[in-house]
Every structure is written in structure tokens, then in C-alpha cells.
Protein backbone atom coordinates (compact mmCIF):
# COMPACT_ATOMS: atom_id res chain seq x y z
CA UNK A 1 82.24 78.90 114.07
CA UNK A 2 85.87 78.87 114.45
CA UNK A 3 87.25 79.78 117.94
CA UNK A 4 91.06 78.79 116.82
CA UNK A 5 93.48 81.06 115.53
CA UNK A 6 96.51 79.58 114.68
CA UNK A 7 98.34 75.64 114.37
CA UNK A 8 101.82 75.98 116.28
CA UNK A 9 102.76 71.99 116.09
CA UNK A 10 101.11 68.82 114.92
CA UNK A 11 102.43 65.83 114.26
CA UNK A 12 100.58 61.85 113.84
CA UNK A 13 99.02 62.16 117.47
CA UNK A 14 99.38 65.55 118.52
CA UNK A 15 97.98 69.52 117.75
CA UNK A 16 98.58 72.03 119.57
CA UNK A 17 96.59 75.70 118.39
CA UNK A 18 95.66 78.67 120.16
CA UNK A 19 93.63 81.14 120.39
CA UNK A 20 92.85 84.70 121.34
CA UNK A 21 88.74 84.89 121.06
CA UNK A 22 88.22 83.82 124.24
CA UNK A 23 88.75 87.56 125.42
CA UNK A 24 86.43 88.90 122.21
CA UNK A 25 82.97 90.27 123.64
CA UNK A 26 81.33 88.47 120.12
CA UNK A 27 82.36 85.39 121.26
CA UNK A 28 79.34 83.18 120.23
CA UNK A 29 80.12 80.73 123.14
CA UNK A 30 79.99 84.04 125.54
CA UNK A 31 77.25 84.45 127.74
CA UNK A 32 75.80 87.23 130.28
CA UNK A 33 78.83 86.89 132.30
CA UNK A 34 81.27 85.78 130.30
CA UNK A 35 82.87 82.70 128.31
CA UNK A 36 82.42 80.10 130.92
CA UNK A 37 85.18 77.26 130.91
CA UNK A 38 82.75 74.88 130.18
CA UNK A 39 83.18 76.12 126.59
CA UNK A 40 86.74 75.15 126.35
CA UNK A 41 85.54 71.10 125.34
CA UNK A 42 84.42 73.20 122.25
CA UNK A 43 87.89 74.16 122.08
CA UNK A 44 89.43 70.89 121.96
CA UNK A 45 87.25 69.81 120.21
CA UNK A 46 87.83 72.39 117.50
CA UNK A 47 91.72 71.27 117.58
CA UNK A 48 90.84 67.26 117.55
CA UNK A 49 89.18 68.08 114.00
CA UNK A 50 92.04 70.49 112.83
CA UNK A 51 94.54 67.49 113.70
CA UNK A 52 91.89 65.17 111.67
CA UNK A 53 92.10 67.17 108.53
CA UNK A 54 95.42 68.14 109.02
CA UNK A 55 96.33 64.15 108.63
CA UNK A 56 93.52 63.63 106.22
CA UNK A 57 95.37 65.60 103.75
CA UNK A 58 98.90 64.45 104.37
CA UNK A 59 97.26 61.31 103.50
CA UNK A 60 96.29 62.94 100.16
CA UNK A 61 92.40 62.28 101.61
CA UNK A 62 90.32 65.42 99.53
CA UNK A 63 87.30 66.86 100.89
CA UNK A 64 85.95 66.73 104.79
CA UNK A 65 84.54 63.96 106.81
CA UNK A 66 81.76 65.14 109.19
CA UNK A 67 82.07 64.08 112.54
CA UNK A 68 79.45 64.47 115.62
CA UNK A 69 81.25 64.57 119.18
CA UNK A 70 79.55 61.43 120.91
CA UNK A 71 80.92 62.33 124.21
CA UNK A 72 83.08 64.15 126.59
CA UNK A 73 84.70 62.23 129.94
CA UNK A 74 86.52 63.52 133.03
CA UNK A 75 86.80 67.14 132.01
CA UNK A 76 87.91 68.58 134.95
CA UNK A 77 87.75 72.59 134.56
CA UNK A 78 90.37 74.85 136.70
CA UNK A 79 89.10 78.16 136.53
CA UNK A 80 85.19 79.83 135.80
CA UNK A 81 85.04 81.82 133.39
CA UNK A 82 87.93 82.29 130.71
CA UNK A 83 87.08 85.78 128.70
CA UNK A 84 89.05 88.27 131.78
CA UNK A 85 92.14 86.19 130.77
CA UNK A 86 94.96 88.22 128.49
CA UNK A 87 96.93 87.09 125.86
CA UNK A 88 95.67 83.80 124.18
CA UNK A 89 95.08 80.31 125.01
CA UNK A 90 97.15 77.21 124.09
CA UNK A 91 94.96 74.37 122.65
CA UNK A 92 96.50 70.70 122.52
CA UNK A 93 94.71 67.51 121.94
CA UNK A 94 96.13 64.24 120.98
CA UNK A 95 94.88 61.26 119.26
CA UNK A 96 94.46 58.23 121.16
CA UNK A 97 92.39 56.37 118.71
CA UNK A 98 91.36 56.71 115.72
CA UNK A 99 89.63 54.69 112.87
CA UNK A 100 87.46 54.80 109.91
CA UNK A 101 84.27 55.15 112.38
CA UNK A 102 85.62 57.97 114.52
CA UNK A 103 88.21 58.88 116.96
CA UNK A 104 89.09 59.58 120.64
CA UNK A 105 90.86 62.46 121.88
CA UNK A 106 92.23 63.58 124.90
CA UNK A 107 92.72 67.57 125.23
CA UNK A 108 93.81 70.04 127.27
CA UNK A 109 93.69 74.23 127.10
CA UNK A 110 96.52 76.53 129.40
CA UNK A 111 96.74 79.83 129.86
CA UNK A 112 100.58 80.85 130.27
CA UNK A 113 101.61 77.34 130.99
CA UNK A 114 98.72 77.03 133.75
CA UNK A 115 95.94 74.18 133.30
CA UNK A 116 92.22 76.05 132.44
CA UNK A 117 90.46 72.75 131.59
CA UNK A 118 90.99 68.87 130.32
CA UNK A 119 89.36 66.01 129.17
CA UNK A 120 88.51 63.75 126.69
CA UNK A 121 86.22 63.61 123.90
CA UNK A 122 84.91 60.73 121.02
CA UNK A 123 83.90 61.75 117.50
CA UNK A 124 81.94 59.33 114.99
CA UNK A 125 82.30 59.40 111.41
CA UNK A 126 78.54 59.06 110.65
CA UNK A 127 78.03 56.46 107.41
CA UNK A 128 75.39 58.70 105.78
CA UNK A 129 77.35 62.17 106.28
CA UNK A 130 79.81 61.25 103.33
């Protein structure tokens, strides 16, 4: 599944992507009454392991890590549901840790400059997933 559309910016600490399939109706996050904001973590989480790749391979790294999102703290959520919204959604996240085991995130998604939903997230780098 791949809910982002597009990379605008990244840099060593920072992504920012958007996205307009929060509006589609085959959404797979979608449910009975719509994409609840809830779904956004998924979101930034998505963009934290964009920006992981995307400085995997400026690091001439070949070939993906897995990583398994441990945990999500103080996501605060601004709005219900997300899907009536037009136009697309701005994804950031940036790094605030990150080593060989996994990483920490903190990320945020807007809709025309206004604040939908934040938090932050961990990701491990499980030994036995390559």
C-alpha cells in the first residue's frame, strides 16, 4: 500500500510528500464513513520510510531494510475524518534519531497550511528481517 504521491523536499532530517488518496473512495485505510484521521500516523509513517530510503541510497546503501513501527506518542488529531477534504495533503516528518537498530520520527500532515494531525513514531530495524 502506498498512500503517497509525490516527494516535494528532503534533505538529512527532513521529507516532506503529499498526497491526494485521502479523497479516493478505494482508499484501503477508508472505512464506512470515511478515512478517519486516525489513519494519517500511516501517513507519516509512509514518509519516515521514504526519507529512510531516500538517505539509504544517497549513502549508496542497495536494497531495503524492513522496519516495524514500535510505537506512536502524542498524536494529537485536529479534524475527524480526512476523505471530504479537496486538493491533497502535505506530509512532513523529520528524523530525530536514527541508528542501525531503528529510528524516531516526528510527523505532521496539513491540509492548505492548516494542522490535520501530529505525532511521533519509532521504527526498529529487526536483526532477522535482513
Amino acid at each position: 500500500m502506498c498512500l503517497l504521491d509525490a516527494v516535494l523536499a528532503w534533505d538529512e532530517r527532513t521529507i516532506h510528500a503529499t498526497s491526494a488518496g485521502h479523497a479516493r473512495t478505494d482508499n484501503p485505510l477508508r472505512g464506512a464513513h470515511g478515512l478517519h484521521a486516525v489513519h494519517l500516523a500511516e501517513y507519516g509513517a509512509q514518509a519516515m520510510a521514504v526519507h529512510g530510503a531516500l538517505l539509504a541510497r544517497a549513502r549508496g546503501r542497495v536494497g531495503m531494510r524492513a522496519g516495524r513501527l514500535v510505537s506512536l506518542r502524542e498524536v494529537q488529531l485536529h479534524e475527524e475524518y480526512v476523505d471530504r477534504l479537496d486538493g491533497h495533503l502535505d506530509v512532513h516528518a523529520e528524523c530525530l534519531y536514527a541508528d542501525d537498530g531503528g529510528a524516531q520520527y516526528a510527523s505532521r500532515v496539513e491540509h492548505r497550511g492548516r494542522l490535520l494531525a501530529s505525532g511521533r513514531a519509532a521504527v526498529i530495524h529487526p536483526a532477522d528481517a535482513g
